[in-house]
Protein backbone atom coordinates (compact mmCIF):
# COMPACT_ATOMS: atom_id res chain seq x y z
CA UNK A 1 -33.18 150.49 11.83
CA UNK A 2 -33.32 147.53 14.12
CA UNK A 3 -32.56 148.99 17.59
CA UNK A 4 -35.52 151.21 16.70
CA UNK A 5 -38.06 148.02 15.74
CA UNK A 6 -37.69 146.83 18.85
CA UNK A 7 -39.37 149.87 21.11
CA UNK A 8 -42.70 150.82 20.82
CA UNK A 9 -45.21 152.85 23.17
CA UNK A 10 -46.87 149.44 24.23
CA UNK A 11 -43.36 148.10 25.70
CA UNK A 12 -44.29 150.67 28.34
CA UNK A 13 -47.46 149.48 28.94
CA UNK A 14 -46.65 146.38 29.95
CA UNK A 15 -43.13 146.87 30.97
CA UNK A 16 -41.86 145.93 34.58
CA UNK A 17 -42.84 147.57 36.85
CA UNK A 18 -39.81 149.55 38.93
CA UNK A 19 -42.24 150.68 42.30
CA UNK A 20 -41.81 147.57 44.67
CA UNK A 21 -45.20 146.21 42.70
CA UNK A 22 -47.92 147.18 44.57
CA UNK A 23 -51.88 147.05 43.20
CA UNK A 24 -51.73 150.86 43.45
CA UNK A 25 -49.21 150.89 40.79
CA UNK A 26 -50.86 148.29 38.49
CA UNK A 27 -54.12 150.36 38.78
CA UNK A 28 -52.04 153.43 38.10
CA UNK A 29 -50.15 151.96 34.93
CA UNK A 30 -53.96 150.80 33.27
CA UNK A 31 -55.51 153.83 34.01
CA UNK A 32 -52.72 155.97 32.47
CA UNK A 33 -52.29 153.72 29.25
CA UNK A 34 -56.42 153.79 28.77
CA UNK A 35 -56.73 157.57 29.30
CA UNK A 36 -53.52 157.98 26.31
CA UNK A 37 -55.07 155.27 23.88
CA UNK A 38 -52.43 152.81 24.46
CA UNK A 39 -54.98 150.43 25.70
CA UNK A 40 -58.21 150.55 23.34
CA UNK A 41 -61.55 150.36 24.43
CA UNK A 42 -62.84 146.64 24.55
CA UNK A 43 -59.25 145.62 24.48
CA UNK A 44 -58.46 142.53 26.18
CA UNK A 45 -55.72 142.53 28.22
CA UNK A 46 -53.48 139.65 28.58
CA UNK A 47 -53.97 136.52 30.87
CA UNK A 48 -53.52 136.83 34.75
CA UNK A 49 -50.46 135.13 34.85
CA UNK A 50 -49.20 136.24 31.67
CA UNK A 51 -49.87 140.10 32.60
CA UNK A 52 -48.71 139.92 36.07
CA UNK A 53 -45.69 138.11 34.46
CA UNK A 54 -45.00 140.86 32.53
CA UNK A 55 -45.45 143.55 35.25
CA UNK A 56 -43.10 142.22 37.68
CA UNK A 57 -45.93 141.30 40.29
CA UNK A 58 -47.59 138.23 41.74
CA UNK A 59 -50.66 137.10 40.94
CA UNK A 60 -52.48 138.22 44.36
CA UNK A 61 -51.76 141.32 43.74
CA UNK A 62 -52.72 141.40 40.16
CA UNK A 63 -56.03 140.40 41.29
CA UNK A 64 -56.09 142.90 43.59
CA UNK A 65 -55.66 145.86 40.95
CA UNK A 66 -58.19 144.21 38.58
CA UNK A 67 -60.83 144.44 41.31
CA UNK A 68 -60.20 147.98 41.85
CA UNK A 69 -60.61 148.91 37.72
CA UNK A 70 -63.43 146.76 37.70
CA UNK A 71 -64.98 149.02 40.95
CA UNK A 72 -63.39 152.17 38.74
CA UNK A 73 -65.55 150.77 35.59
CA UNK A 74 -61.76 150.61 33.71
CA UNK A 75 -62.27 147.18 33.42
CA UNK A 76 -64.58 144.59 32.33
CA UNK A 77 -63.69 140.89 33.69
CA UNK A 78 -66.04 138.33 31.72
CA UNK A 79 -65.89 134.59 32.01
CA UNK A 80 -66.24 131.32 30.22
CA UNK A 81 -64.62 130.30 26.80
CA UNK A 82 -63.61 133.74 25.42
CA UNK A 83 -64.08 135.35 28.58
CA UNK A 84 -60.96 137.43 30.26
CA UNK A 85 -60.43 141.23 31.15
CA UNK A 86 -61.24 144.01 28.65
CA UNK A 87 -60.37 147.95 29.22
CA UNK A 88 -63.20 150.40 29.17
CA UNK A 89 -62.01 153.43 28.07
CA UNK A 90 -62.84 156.42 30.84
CA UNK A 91 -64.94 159.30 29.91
CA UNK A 92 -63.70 162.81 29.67
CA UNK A 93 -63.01 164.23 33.21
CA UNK A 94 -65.42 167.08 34.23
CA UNK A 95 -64.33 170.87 34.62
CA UNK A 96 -65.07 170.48 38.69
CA UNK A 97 -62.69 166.86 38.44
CA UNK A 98 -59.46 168.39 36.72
CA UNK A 99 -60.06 171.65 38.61
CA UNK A 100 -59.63 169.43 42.09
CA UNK A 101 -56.89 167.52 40.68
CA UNK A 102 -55.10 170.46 39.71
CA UNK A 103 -55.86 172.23 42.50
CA UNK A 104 -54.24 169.43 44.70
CA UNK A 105 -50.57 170.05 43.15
CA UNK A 106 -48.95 172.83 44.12
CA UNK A 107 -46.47 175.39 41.97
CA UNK A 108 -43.62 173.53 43.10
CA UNK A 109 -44.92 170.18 42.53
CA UNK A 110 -45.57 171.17 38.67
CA UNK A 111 -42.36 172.86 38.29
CA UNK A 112 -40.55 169.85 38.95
CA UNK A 113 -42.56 167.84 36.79
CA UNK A 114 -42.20 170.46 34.30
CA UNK A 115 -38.74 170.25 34.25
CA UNK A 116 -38.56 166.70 34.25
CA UNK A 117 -40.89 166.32 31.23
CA UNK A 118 -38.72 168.97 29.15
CA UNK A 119 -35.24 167.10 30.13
CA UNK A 120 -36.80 163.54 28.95
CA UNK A 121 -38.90 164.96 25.93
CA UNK A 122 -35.72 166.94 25.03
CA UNK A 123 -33.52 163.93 24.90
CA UNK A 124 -35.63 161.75 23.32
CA UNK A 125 -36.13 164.59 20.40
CA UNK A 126 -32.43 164.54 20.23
CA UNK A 127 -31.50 161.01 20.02
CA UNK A 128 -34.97 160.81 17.53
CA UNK A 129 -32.92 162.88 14.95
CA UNK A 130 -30.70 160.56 14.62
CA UNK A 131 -32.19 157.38 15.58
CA UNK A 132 -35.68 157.53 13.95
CA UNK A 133 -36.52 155.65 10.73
CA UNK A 134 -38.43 156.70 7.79
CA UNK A 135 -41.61 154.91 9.39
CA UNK A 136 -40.87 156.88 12.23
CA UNK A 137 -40.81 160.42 10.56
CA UNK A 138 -43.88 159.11 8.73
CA UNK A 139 -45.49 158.29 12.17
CA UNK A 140 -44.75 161.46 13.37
CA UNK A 141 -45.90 163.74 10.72
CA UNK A 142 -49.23 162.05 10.50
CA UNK A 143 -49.45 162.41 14.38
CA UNK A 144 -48.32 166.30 14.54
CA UNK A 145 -51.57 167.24 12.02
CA UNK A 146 -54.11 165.16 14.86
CA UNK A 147 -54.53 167.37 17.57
CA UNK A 148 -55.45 170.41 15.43
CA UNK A 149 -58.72 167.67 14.39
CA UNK A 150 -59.28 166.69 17.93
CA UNK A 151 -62.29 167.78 19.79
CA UNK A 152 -62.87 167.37 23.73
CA UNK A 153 -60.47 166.92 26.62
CA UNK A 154 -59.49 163.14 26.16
CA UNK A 155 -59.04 163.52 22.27
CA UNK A 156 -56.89 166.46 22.80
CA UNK A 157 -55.11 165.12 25.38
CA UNK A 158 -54.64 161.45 23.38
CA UNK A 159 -53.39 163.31 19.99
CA UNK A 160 -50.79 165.61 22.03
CA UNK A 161 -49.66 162.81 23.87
CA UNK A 162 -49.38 160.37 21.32
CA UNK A 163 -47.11 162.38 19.18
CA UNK A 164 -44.81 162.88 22.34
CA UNK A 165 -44.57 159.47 23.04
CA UNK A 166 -43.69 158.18 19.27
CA UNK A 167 -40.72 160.96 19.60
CA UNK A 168 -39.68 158.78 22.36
CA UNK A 169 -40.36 154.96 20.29
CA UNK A 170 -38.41 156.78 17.65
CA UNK A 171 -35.50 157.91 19.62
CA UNK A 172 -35.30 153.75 20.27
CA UNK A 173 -35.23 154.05 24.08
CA UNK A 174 -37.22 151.95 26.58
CA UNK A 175 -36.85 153.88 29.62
CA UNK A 176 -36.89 157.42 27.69
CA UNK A 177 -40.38 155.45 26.51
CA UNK A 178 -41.72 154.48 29.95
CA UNK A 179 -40.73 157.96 31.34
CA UNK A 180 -42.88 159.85 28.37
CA UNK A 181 -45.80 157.67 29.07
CA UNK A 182 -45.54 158.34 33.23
CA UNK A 183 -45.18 161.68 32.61
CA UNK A 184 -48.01 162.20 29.99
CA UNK A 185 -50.27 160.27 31.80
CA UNK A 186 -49.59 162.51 35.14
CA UNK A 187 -49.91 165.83 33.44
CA UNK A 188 -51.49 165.38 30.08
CA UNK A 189 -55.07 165.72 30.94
CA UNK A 190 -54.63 168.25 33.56
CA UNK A 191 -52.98 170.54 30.53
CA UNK A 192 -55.76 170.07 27.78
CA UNK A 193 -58.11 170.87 30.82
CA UNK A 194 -56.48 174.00 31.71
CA UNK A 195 -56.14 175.19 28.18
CA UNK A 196 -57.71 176.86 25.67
CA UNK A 197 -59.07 174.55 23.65
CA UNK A 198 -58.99 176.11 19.43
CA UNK A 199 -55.90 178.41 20.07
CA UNK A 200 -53.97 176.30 21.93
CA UNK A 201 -54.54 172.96 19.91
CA UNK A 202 -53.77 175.14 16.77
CA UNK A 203 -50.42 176.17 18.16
CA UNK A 204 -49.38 172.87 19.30
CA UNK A 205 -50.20 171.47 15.77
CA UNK A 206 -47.49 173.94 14.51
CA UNK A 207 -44.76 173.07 17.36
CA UNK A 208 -45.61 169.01 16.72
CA UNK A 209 -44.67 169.83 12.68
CA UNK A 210 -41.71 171.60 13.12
CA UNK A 211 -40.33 168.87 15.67
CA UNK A 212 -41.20 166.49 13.70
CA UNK A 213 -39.60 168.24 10.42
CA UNK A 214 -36.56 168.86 12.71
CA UNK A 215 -36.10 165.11 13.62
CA UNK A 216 -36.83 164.35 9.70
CA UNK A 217 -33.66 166.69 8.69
CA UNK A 218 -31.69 164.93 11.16
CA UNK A 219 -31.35 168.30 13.22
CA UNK A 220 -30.30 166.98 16.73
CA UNK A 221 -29.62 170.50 18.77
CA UNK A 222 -33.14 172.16 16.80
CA UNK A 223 -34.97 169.12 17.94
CA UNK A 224 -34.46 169.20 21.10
CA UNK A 225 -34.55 172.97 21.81
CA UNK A 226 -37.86 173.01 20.08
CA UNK A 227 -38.90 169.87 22.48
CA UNK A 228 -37.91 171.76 25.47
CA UNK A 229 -39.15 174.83 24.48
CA UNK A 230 -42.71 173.31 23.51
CA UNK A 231 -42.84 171.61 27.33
CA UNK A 232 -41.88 175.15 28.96
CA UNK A 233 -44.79 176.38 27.06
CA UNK A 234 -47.42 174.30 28.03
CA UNK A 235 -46.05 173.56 31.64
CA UNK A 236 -46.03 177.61 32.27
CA UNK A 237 -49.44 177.63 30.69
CA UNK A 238 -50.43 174.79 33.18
CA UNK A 239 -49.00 177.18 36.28
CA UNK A 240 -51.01 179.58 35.12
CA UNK A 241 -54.63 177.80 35.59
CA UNK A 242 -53.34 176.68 39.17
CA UNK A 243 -52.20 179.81 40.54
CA UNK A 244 -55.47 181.63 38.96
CA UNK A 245 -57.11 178.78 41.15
CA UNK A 246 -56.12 180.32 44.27
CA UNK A 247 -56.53 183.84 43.44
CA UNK A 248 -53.08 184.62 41.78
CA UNK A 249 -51.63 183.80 45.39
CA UNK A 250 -49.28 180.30 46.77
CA UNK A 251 -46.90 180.79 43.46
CA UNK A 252 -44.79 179.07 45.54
CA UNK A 253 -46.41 176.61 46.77
């Protein structure tokens, strides 16, 4: 399907950038595609004016973000004839780390990403049923048996996110795409680190297959309900961990 050759997860990596193009949002759009595997370790990344091209922002500030991954140890700058800038892969975050950053959203906060992750991961599911081609079912089987293989926070959080965001290359949308990457990046982490690791990887292997056998059948409605339904899921799980933070107390806040 042509429409659908043309988007892929790493059009949102080095897509425009839509917040006014600050280094803050450069830094944030590395560190988010490095953490999900869309930017390998020891991959080099693309020219300074080339990638700042790409990313909607000038040079200066380019430069700017670079030097704050390279004080981050995200990025590796070397120079002379094959020199450039290279991603480092970050470690798994420690207990103490996603507790904070957890901690540091409140209920509401996750509710409303909650619910924007299910409305974007539902229509992309949906438009994926129709959209996707048999290299895209293909993709997404093989990705839906990953995560039940996948040991430690980052590989967890890589395999779940990596299915979610080839739902989104297969429903051939950019901006559905983008969003799925944001999105995952903001919350994806923070789940695996809140979770149960066996259990919980085991039942997301099962809700991965039958989306993916959903979107293979051409099922638009079962797609998507399953989509949304997965997100609730894992977002009430994710409320859960930050409310037994405080002591079961601030559900509301």
């Amino acid at each position: 399907m042509a429409v659908g050759e043309r988007v892929s997860a790493r059009t949102a990596v080095f897509a425009p950038l839509t917040s006014g193009g600050r280094a803050e949002a450069v830094v944030q759009r590395i560190t988010e595609s490095a953490s999900l595997g869309l930017l390998a370790d020891g991959e080099q990344l693309p020219s300074e004016t080339e990638l700042a091209a790409q990313l909607g922002v000038s040079t200066v500030t380019l430069r700017e973000a670079l030097a704050s991954l390279r004080e981050q140890g995200l990025v590796e700058t070397r120079r002379g004839r094959n020199g450039g800038s290279f991603i480092r892969a970050p470690g798994d975050p420690t207990k103490t780390d996603l507790r904070s950053r957890l901690s540091a959203l409140s209920v509401s906060d996750l509710r409303d990403a909650g619910d924007e992750l299910a409305s974007v991961s539902g229509a992309a599911a949906r438009l994926a049923a129709s959209r996707a081609s048999t290299d895209n079912v293909r993709r997404l089987l093989t990705l839906a048996e990953r995560i039940g293989a996948a040991a430690g926070v980052g590989d967890r959080t890589r395999a779940d996110s990596r299915f979610h965001i080839e739902v989104a290359v297969s429903a051939a949308s950019e901006r559905l795409t983008r969003s799925e990457v944001s999105l995952q990046g903001e919350l994806g982490l923070l789940l695996w680190g809140a979770a149960s690791a066996a259990g919980h990887a085991a039942e997301s292997a099962e809700q991965h297959r039958a989306i993916a056998l959903a979107i293979s059948r051409e099922d638009a409605g079962l797609a998507r309900d399953l989509a949304e339904r997965h997100v609730e899921q894992n977002m009430h799980r994710l409320i859960e961990a930050r409310i037994e933070l405080h002591g079961g107390g601030g559900r509301g806040r």
